[in-house]
Structure formats: structure tokens, C-alpha cells
C-alpha atoms as a PDB file:
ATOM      1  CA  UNK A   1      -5.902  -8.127 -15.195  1.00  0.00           C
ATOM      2  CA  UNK A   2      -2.709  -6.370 -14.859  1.00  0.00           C
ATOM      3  CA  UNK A   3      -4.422  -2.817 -16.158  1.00  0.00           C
ATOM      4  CA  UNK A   4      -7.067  -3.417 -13.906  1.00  0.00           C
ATOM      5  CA  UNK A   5      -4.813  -4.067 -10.708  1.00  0.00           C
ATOM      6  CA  UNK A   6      -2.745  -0.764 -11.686  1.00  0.00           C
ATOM      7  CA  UNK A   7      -6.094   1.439 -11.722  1.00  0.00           C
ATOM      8  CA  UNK A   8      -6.741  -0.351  -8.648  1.00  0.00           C
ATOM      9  CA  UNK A   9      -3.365   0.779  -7.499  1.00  0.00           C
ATOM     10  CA  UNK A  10      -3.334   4.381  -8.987  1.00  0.00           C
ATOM     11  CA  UNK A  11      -7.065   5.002  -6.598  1.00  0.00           C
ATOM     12  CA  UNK A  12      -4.990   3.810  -4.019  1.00  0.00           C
ATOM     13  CA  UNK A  13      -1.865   6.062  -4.432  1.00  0.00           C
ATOM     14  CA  UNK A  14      -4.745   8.922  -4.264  1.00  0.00           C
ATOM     15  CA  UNK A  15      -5.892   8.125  -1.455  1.00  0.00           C
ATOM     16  CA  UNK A  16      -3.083   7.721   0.308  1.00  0.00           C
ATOM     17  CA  UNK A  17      -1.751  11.085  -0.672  1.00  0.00           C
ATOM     18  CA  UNK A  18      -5.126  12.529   0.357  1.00  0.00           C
ATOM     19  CA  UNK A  19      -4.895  11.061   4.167  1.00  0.00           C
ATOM     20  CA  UNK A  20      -1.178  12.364   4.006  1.00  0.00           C
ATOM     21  CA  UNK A  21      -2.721  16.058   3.035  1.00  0.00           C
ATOM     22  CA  UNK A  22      -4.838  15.581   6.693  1.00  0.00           C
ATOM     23  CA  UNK A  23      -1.796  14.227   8.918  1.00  0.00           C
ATOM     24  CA  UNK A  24       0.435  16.870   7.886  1.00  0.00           C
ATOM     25  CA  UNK A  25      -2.909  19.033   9.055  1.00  0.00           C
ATOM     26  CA  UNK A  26      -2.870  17.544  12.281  1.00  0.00           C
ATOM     27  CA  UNK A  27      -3.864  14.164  11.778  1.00  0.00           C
ATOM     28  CA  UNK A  28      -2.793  11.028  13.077  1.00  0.00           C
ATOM     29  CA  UNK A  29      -2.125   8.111  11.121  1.00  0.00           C
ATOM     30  CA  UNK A  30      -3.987   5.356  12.885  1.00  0.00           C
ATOM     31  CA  UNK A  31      -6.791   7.168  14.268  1.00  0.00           C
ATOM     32  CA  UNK A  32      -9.860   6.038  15.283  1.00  0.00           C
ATOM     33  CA  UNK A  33     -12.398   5.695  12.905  1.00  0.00           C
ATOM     34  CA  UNK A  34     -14.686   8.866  13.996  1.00  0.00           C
ATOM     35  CA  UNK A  35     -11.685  10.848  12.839  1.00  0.00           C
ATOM     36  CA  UNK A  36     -11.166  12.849   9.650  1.00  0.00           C
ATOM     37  CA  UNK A  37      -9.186  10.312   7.717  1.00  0.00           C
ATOM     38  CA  UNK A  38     -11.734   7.243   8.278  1.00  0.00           C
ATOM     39  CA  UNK A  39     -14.355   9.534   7.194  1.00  0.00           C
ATOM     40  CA  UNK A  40     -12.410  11.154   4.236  1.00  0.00           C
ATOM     41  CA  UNK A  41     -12.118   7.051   3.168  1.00  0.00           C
ATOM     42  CA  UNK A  42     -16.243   6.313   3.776  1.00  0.00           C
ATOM     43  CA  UNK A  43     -16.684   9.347   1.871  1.00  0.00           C
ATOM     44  CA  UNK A  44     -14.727   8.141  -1.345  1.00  0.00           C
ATOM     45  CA  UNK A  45     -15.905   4.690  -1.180  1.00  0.00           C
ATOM     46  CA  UNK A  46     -19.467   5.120  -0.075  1.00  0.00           C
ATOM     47  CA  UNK A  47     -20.261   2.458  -3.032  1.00  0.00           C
ATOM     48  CA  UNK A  48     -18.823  -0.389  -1.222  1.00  0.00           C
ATOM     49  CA  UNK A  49     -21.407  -2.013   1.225  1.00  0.00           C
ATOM     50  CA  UNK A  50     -19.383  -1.500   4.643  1.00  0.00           C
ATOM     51  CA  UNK A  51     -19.934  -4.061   7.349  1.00  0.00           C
ATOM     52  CA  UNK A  52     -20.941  -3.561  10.960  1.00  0.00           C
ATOM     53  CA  UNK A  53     -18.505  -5.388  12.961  1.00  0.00           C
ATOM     54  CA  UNK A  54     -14.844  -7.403  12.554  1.00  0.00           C
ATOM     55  CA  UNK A  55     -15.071 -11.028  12.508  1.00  0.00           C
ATOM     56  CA  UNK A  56     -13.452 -14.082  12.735  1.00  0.00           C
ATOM     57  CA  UNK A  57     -16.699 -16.655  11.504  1.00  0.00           C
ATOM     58  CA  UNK A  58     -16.588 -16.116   7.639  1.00  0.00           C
ATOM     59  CA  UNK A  59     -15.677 -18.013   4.566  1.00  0.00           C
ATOM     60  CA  UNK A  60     -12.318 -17.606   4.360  1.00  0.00           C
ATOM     61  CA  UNK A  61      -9.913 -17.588   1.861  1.00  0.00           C
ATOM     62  CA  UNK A  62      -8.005 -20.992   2.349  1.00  0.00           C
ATOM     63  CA  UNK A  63      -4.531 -19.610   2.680  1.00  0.00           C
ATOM     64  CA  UNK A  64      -6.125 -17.133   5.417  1.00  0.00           C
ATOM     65  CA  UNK A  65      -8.540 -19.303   7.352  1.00  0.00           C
ATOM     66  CA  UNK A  66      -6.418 -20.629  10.248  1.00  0.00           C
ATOM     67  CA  UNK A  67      -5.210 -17.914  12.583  1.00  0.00           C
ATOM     68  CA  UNK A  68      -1.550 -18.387  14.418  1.00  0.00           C
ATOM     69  CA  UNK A  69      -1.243 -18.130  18.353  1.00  0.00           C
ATOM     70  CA  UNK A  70       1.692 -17.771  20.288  1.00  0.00           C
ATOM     71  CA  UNK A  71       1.942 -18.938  24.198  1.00  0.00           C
ATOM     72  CA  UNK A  72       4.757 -17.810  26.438  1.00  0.00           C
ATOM     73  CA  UNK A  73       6.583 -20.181  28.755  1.00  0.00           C
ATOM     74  CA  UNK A  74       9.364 -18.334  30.582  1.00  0.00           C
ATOM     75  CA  UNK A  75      11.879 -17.720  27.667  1.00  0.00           C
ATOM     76  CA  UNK A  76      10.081 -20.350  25.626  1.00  0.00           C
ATOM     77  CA  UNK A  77       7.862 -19.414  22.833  1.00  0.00           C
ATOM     78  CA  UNK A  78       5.355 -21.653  21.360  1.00  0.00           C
ATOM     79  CA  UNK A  79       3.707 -20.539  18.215  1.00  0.00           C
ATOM     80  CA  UNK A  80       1.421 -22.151  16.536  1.00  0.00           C
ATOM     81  CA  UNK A  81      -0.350 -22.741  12.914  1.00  0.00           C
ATOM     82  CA  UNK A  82       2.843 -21.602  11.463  1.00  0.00           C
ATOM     83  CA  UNK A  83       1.503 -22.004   7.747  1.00  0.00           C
ATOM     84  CA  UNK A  84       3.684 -23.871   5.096  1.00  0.00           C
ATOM     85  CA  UNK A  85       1.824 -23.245   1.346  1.00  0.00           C
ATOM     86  CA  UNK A  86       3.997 -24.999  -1.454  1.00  0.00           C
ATOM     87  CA  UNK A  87       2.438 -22.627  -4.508  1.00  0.00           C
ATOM     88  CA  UNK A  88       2.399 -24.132  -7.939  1.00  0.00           C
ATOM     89  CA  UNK A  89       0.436 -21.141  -9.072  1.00  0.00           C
ATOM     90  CA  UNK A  90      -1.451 -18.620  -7.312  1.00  0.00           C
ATOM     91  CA  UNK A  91      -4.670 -20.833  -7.342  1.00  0.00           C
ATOM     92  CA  UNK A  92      -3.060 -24.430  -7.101  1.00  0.00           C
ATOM     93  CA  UNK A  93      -1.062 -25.105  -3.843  1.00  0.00           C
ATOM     94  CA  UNK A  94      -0.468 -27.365  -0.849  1.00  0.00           C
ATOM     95  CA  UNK A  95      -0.913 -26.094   2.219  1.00  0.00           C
ATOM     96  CA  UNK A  96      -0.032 -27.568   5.708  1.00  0.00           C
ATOM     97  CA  UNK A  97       0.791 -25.801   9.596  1.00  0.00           C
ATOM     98  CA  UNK A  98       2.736 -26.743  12.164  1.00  0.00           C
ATOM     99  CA  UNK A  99       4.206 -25.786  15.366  1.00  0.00           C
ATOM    100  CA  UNK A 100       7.253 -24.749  16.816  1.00  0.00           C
ATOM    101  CA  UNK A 101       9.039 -24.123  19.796  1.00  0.00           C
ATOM    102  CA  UNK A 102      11.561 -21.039  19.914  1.00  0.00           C
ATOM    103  CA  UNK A 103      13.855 -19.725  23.055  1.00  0.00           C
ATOM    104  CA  UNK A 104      14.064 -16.028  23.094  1.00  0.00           C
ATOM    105  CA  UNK A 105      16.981 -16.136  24.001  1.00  0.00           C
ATOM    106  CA  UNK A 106      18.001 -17.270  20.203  1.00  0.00           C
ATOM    107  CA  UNK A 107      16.697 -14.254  18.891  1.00  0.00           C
ATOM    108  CA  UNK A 108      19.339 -12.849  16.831  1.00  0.00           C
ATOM    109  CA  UNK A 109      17.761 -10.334  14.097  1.00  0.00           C
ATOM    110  CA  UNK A 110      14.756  -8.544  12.111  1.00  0.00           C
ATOM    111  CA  UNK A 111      14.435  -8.627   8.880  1.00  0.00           C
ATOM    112  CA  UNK A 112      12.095  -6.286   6.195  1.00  0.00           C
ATOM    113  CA  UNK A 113      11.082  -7.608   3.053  1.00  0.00           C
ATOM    114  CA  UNK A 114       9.338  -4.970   0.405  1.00  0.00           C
ATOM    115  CA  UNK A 115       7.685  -6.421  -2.153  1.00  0.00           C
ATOM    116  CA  UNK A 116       6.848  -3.524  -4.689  1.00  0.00           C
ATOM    117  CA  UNK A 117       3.916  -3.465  -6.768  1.00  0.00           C
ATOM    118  CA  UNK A 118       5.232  -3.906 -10.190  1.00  0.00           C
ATOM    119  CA  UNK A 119       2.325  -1.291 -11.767  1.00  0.00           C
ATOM    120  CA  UNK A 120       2.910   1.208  -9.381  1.00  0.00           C
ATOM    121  CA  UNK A 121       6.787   0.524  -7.439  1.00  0.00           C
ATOM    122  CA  UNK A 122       5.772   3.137  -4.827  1.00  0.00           C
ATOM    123  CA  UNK A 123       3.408   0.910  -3.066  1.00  0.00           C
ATOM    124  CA  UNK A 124       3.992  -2.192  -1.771  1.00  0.00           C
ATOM    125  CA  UNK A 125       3.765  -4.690   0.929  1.00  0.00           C
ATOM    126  CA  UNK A 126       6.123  -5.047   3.424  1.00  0.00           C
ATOM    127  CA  UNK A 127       6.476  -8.018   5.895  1.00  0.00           C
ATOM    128  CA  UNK A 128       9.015  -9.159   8.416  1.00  0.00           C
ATOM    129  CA  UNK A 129      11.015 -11.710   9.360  1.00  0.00           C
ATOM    130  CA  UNK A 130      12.605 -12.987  12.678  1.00  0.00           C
ATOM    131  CA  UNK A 131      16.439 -15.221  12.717  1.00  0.00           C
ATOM    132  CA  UNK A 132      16.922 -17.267  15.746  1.00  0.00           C
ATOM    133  CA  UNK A 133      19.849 -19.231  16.388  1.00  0.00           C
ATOM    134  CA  UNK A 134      20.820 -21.554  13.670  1.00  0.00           C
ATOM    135  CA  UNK A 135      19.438 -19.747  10.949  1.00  0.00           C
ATOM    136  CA  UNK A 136      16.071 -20.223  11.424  1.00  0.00           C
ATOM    137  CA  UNK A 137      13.651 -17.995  10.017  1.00  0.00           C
ATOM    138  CA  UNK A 138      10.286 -16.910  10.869  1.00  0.00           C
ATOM    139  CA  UNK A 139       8.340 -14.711   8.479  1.00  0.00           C
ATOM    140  CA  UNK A 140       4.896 -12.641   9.276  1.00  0.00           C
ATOM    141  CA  UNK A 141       2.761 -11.313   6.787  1.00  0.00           C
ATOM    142  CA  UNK A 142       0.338  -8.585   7.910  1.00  0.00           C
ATOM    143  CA  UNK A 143      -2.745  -8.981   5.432  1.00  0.00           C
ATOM    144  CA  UNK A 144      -6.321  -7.939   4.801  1.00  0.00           C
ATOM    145  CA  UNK A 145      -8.178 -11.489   5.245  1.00  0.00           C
ATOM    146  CA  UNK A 146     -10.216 -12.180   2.794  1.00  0.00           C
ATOM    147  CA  UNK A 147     -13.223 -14.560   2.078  1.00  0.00           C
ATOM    148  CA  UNK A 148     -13.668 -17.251  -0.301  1.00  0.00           C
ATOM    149  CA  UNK A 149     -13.740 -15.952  -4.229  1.00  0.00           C
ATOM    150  CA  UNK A 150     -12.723 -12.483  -2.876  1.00  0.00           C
ATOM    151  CA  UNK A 151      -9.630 -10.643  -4.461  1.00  0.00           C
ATOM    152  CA  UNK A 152      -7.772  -8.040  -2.960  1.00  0.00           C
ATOM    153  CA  UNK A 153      -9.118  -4.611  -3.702  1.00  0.00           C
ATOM    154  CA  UNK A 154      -7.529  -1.245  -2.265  1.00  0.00           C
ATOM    155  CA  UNK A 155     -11.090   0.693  -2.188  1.00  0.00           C
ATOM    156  CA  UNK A 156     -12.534  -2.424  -0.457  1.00  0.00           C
ATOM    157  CA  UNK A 157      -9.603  -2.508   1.929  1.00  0.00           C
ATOM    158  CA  UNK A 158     -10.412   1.422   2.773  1.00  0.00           C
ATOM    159  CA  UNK A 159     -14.746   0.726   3.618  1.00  0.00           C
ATOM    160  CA  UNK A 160     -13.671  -2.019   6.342  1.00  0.00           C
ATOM    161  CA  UNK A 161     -14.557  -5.276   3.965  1.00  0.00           C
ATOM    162  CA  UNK A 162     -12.026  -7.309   5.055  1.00  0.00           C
ATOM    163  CA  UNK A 163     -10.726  -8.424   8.798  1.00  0.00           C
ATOM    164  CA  UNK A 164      -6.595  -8.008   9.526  1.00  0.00           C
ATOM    165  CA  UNK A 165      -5.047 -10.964   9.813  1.00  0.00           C
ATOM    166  CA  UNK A 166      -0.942 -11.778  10.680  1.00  0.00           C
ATOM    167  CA  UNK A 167       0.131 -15.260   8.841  1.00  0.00           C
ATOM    168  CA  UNK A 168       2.680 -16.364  10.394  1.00  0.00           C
ATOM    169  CA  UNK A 169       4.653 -18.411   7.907  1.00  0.00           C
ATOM    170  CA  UNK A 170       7.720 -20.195   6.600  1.00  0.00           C
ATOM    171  CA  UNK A 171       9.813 -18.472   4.164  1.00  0.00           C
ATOM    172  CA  UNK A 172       9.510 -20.874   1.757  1.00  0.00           C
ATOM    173  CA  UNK A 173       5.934 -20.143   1.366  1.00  0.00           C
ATOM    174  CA  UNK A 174       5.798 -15.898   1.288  1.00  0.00           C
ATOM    175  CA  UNK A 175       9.269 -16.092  -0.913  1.00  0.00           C
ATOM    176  CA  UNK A 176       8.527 -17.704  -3.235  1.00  0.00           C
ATOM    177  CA  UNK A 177       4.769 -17.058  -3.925  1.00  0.00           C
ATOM    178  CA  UNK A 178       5.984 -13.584  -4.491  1.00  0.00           C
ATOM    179  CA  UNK A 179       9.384 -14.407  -6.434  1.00  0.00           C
ATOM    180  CA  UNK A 180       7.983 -17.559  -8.709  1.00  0.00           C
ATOM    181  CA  UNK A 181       4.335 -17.370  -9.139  1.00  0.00           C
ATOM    182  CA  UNK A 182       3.571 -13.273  -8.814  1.00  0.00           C
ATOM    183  CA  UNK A 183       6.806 -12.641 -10.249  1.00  0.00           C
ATOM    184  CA  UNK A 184       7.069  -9.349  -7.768  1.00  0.00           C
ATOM    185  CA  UNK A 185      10.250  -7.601  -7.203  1.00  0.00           C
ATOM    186  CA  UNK A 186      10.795  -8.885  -3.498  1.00  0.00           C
ATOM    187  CA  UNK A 187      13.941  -7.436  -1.565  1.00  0.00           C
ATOM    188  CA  UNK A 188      15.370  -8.325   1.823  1.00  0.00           C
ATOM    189  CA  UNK A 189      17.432  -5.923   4.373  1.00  0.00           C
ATOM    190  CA  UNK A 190      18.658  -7.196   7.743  1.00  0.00           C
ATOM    191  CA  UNK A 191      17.693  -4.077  10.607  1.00  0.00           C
ATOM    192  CA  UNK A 192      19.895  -2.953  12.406  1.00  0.00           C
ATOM    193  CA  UNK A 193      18.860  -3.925  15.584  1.00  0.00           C
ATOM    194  CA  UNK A 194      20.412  -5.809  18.909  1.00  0.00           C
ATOM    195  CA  UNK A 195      19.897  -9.661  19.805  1.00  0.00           C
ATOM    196  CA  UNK A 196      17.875  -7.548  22.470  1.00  0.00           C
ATOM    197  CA  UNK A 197      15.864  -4.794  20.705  1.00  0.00           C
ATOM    198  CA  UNK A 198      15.139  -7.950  17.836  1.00  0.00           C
ATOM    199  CA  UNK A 199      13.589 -10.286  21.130  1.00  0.00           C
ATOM    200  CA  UNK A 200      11.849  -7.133  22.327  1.00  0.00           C
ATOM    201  CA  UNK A 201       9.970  -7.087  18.963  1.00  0.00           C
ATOM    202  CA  UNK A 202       9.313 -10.578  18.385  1.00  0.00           C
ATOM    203  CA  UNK A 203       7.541 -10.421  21.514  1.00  0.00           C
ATOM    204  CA  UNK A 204       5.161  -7.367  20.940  1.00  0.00           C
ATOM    205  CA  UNK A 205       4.886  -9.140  17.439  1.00  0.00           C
ATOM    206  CA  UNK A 206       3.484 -12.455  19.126  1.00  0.00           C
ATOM    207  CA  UNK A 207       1.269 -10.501  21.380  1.00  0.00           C
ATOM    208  CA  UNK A 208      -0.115  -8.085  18.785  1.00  0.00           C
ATOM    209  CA  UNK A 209      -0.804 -12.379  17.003  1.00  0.00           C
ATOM    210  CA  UNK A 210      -2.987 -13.520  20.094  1.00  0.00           C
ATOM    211  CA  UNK A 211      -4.834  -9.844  20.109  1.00  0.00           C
ATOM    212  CA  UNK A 212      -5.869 -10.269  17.231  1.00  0.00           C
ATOM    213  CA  UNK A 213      -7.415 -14.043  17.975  1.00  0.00           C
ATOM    214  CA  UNK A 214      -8.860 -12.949  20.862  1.00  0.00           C
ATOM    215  CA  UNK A 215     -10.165  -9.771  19.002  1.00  0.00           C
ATOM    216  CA  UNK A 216     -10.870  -9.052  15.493  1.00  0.00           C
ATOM    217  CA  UNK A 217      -9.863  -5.907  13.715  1.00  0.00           C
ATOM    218  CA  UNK A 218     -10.657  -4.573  10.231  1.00  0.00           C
ATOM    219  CA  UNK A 219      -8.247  -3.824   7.515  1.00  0.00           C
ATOM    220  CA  UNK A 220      -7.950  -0.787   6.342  1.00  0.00           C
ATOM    221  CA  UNK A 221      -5.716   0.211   3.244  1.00  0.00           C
ATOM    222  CA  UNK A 222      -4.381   3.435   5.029  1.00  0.00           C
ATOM    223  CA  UNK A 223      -4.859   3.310   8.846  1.00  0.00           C
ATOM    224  CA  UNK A 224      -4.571  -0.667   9.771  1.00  0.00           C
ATOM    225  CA  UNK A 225      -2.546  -1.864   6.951  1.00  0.00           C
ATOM    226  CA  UNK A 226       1.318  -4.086   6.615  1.00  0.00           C
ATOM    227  CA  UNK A 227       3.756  -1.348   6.585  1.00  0.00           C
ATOM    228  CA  UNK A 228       2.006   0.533   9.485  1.00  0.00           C
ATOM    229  CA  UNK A 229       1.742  -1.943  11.973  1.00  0.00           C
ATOM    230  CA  UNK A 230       5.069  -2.955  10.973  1.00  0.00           C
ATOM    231  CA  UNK A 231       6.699   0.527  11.883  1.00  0.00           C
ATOM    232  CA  UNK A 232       4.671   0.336  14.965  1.00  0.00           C
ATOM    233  CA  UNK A 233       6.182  -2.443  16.163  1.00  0.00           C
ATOM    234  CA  UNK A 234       9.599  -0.790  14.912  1.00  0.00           C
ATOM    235  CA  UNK A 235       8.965   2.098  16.916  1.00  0.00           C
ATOM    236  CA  UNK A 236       8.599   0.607  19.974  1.00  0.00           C
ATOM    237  CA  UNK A 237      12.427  -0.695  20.105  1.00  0.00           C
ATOM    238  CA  UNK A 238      13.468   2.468  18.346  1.00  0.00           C
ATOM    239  CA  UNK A 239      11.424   5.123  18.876  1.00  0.00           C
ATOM    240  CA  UNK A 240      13.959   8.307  18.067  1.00  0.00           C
ATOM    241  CA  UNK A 241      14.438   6.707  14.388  1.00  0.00           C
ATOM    242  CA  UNK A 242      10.649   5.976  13.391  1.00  0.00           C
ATOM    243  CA  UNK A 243       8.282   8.379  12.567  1.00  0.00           C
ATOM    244  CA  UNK A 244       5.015   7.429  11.706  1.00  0.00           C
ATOM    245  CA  UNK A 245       3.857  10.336   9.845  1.00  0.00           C
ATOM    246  CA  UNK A 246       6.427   9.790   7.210  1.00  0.00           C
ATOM    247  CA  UNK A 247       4.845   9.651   3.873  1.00  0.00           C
ATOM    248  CA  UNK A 248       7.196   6.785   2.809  1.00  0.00           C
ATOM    249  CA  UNK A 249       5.264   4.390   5.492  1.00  0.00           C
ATOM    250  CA  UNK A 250       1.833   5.159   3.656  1.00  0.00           C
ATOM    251  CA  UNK A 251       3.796   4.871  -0.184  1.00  0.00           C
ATOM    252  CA  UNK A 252       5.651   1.841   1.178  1.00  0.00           C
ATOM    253  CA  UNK A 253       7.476   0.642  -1.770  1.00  0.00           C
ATOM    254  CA  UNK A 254      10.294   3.692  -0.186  1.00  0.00           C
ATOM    255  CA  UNK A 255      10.116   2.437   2.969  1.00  0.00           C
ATOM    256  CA  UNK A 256      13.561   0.869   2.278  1.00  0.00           C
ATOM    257  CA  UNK A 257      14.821   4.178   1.258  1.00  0.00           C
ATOM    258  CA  UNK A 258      13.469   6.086   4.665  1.00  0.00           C
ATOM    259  CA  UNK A 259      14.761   2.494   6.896  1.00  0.00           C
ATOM    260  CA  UNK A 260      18.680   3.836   5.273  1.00  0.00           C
ATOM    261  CA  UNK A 261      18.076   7.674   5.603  1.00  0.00           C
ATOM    262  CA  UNK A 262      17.482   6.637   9.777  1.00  0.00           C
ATOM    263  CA  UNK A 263      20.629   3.954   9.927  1.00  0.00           C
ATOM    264  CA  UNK A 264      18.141   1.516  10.173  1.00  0.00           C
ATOM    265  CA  UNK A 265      19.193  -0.712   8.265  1.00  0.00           C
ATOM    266  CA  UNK A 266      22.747  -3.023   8.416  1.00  0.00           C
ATOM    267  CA  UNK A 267      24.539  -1.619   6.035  1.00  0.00           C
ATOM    268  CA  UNK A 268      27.802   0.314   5.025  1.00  0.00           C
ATOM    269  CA  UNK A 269      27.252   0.599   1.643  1.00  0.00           C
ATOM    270  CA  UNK A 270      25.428   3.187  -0.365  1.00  0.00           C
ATOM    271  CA  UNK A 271      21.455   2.938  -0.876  1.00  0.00           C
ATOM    272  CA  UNK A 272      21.982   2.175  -4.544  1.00  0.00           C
ATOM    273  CA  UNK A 273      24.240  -0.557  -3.357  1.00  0.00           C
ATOM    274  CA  UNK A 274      22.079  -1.591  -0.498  1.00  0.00           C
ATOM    275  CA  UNK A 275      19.071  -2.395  -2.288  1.00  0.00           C
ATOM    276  CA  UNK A 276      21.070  -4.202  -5.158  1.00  0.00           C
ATOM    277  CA  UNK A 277      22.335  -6.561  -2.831  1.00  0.00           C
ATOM    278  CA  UNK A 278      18.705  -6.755  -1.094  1.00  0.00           C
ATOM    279  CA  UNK A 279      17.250  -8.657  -3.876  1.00  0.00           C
ATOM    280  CA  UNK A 280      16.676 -12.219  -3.750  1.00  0.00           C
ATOM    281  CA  UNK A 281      14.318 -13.314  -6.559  1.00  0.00           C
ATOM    282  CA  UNK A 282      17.051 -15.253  -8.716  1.00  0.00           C
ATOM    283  CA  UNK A 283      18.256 -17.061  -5.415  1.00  0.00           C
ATOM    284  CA  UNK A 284      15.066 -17.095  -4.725  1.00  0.00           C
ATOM    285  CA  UNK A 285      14.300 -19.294  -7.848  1.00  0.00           C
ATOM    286  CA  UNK A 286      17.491 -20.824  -7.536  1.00  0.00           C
ATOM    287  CA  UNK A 287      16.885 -22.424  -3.805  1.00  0.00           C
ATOM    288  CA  UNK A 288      13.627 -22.898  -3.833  1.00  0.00           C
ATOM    289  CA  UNK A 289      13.128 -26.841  -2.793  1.00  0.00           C
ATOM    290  CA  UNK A 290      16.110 -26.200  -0.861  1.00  0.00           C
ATOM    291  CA  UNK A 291      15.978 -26.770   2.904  1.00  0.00           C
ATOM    292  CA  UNK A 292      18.384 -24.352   3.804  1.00  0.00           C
ATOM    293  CA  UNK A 293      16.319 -22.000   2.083  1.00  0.00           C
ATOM    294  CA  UNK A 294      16.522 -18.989   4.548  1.00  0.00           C
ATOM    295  CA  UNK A 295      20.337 -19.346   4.990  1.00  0.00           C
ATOM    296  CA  UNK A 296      20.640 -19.356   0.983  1.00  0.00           C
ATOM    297  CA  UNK A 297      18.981 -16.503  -0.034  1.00  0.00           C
ATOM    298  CA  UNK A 298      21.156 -14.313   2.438  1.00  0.00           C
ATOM    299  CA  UNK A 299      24.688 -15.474   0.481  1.00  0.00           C
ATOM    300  CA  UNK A 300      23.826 -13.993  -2.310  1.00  0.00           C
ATOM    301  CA  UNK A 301      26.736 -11.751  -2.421  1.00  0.00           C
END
């Protein structure tokens, strides 16, 4: 399984350095799909059967079928179908939602959380996490939704076969899945971003959330994927420090790396030291039934 996934990845890594080849030409990363990158990708995965339209009435994946929502009342937040997935394993978990009311004006931080591939460290999947007041936590996974039976594939993610979804979710459940039952490196760096500028981006988060219920969007492994949409949302609050043609957005697993090299991230140590201190899968392990969770994992120096 694990050759396969790292075949898988090394495609991928391929591709990715092929749609870097056209940006640096003039390309955008992110264009729309009658541009030379979505056609370089239908092109080198013409054997996967692409579909016609996005959609949100399939056979979902359990741990993908409910979509969050967020509604906005004054400086009250209310999001909803926050998941909560207790794994066991990767195929035997609990899962439950709830909602929960936030004031933006307890917005206090950002968080990025890289989760490298262990066959191939250079890619990875990156998510995000929101602190409010009290040390509460609010993580969002950006994801290519998939249907029921269906694994993750990075040539299927490129031909438009599966629909981008953001799970909204308690630490406790993308942690740990990753730290305990994948067994993924999985590192955690606080941005360096204002109460303000880390409000600013919740926000455009939430909205990008009910966008994406009100209208579906493909996946796609390159031009619609985690770490993109991510640094778009990034780049909106700091636009001087992001650039979006940096090839360490597309090979994600040095995104952490390129967040330092911009004084993104809240830190006066060195990167070696940095990223030492960013990992959290013994505490992880450690505090996983705990409820203070969150709070846990970030005393882990």
C-alpha cells in the first residue's frame, strides 16, 4: 500500500513541477480551466473518466458528507456541523457535529499545520487552525471530497473526480487521525499575525465555507488544492509576504520553510529550531483523551 501511495506521490511531484515549468512561463497558478495548466493536467490523465459538473448530491465518504456553514450576527459567528471523528483506525471511528458560537472579537491567532507525506516529505497537506479567547481551537481542513469506497488519488484529484470540500473540525479529530492512526509527521507553527489580521482571515475563511455550500467546486491536485487556498486566504491579510507562484506552495511539505524565509511565522529562533519545536505527535499521543487538548499540545516546550 505504502509503495503504491509513493508512486502515487512521485506522478504527483511531476506534475507539479511540470505546472511550475508553465507559471514561471507566464502562468497563473489558479487559472481557469481553459488555460494551459488545466489542459497540460487533462492531457496527462486523459485515462481517468472526467465528470461534467461539481456536485454536492453523491455518495459521500462518511467523514466528508456533511458540509459546515457559518452565519454572521454582528460580531457573532455561528458555525455549524463542526465535525468531531474519534478514530480508532482509519476505517473504524465515531463521528458526531455540533455547533458553536464564536465572538470575533476573541480572535486571537492562526495557526499552520503541515502534515508531510512520509514517502515523499516534499508534499504534504497543510491545514489551519483559528485560537479564540480561552484557548479554543478551531481547525479547517481543505480536502478533495470523496465518495463512498473512493481513496485519495493525486491523478484523480488532477481530471476533476472529486468536489472541494472545507471540514471544519475539532482538533482532536484532524490531530490525531494524522499523529495516531496515519502515523504522519504533523507540525504546528503559530503565524505571525495580529488579533486583527487573524479575525480578518477567519472571516474570508467562513465565507469562502458558505461559497462553497451554496456552490460546488472541483478539486484539483495543483490549481484548487489545501495549501493554495490556504495562501490565498494568507495573502489577503498579508499580501507583500505571500507569493503565490512560489514553488514551495505547490511542493507544500516546504511551505514551513518559505512561511520563516517571509517572517511569517512567530518565531525568534532558527528554522532548524523552529520546526523542532513545531512538532506535536508525542504530545499529540500523550493528550489525546485530554480535554484541554489544544492548550496541551502548544506546551510542549
Amino acid at each position: 500500500m505504502w509503495e503504491k501511495r509513493g508512486q502515487l506521490l512521485s506522478k504527483a511531484v511531476w506534475l507539479t513541477v511540470l505546472a511550475w515549468c508553465l507559471a514561471v512561463l507566464g502562468c497563473a497558478v489558479g487559472v481557469p480551466e481553459s488555460q494551459p495548466i488545466a489542459k497540460l493536467q487533462e492531457a496527462v490523465c486523459a485515462p481517468v473518466v472526467e465528470r461534467y459538473a461539481p456536485s454536492h448530491d453523491r455518495q459521500w465518504a462518511v467523514e466528508q458528507a456533511v458540509l459546515p456553514q457559518a452565519e454572521f450576527d454582528g460580531c457573532d459567528a455561528t458555525v455549524r456541523n463542526i465535525r468531531r471523528c474519534d478514530f480508532r483506525s482509519a476505517e473504524d471511528f465515531s463521528i458526531s457535529y455540533y455547533d458553536k458560537t464564536f465572538s470575533l472579537d476573541d480572535v486571537r491567532s492562526v495557526d499552520v499545520i503541515i502534515v508531510p507525506f512520509s514517502q515523499w516529505p516534499d508534499i504534504a497537506h497543510v491545514m489551519m487552525s483559528f485560537g479564540f479567547e480561552g484557548e479554543e481551537y478551531l481547525g479547517v481542513s481543505v480536502e478533495g471530497r470523496r465518495e463512498v469506497k473512493e481513496s485519495y488519488n493525486p491523478l484523480s484529484g488532477a481530471a476533476r473526480q472529486y468536489e472541494l470540500i472545507y471540514v471544519v473540525a475539532d482538533e482532536r479529530d484532524l490531530i490525531p487521525l494524522r499523529t495516531n492512526v496515519w502515523l504522519d509527521e504533523v507540525y504546528l507553527y503559530r503565524l505571525n499575525l495580529s488579533p486583527e489580521e487573524a479575525r480578518s482571515m477567519f472571516v474570508d475563511v467562513m465565507r469562502r465555507v458558505n461559497r462553497l455550500e451554496e456552490t460546488p467546486e472541483f478539486y484539483h491536485t495543483i490549481t484548487n488544492n489545501c495549501s493554495l487556498n490556504l495562501f490565498e486566504h494568507l495573502k489577503k491579510v498579508r499580501p507583500e509576504q505571500v507569493r503565490l507562484n512560489d514553488m514551495r506552495i505547490l511542493l507544500a511539505g516546504q511551505a514551513d520553510r518559505m512561511l520563516f524565509e517571509a517572517g511569517l511565522l512567530a518565531t525568534e529562533e532558527t528554522f532548524e529550531q523552529t520546526r523542532m519545536a513545531a512538532r506535536v505527535n508525542y504530545a499529540a499521543y500523550r493528550w489525546r483523551d485530554d480535554p484541554q487538548f489544544s492548550a496541551l499540545i502548544r506546551m510542549r516546550r
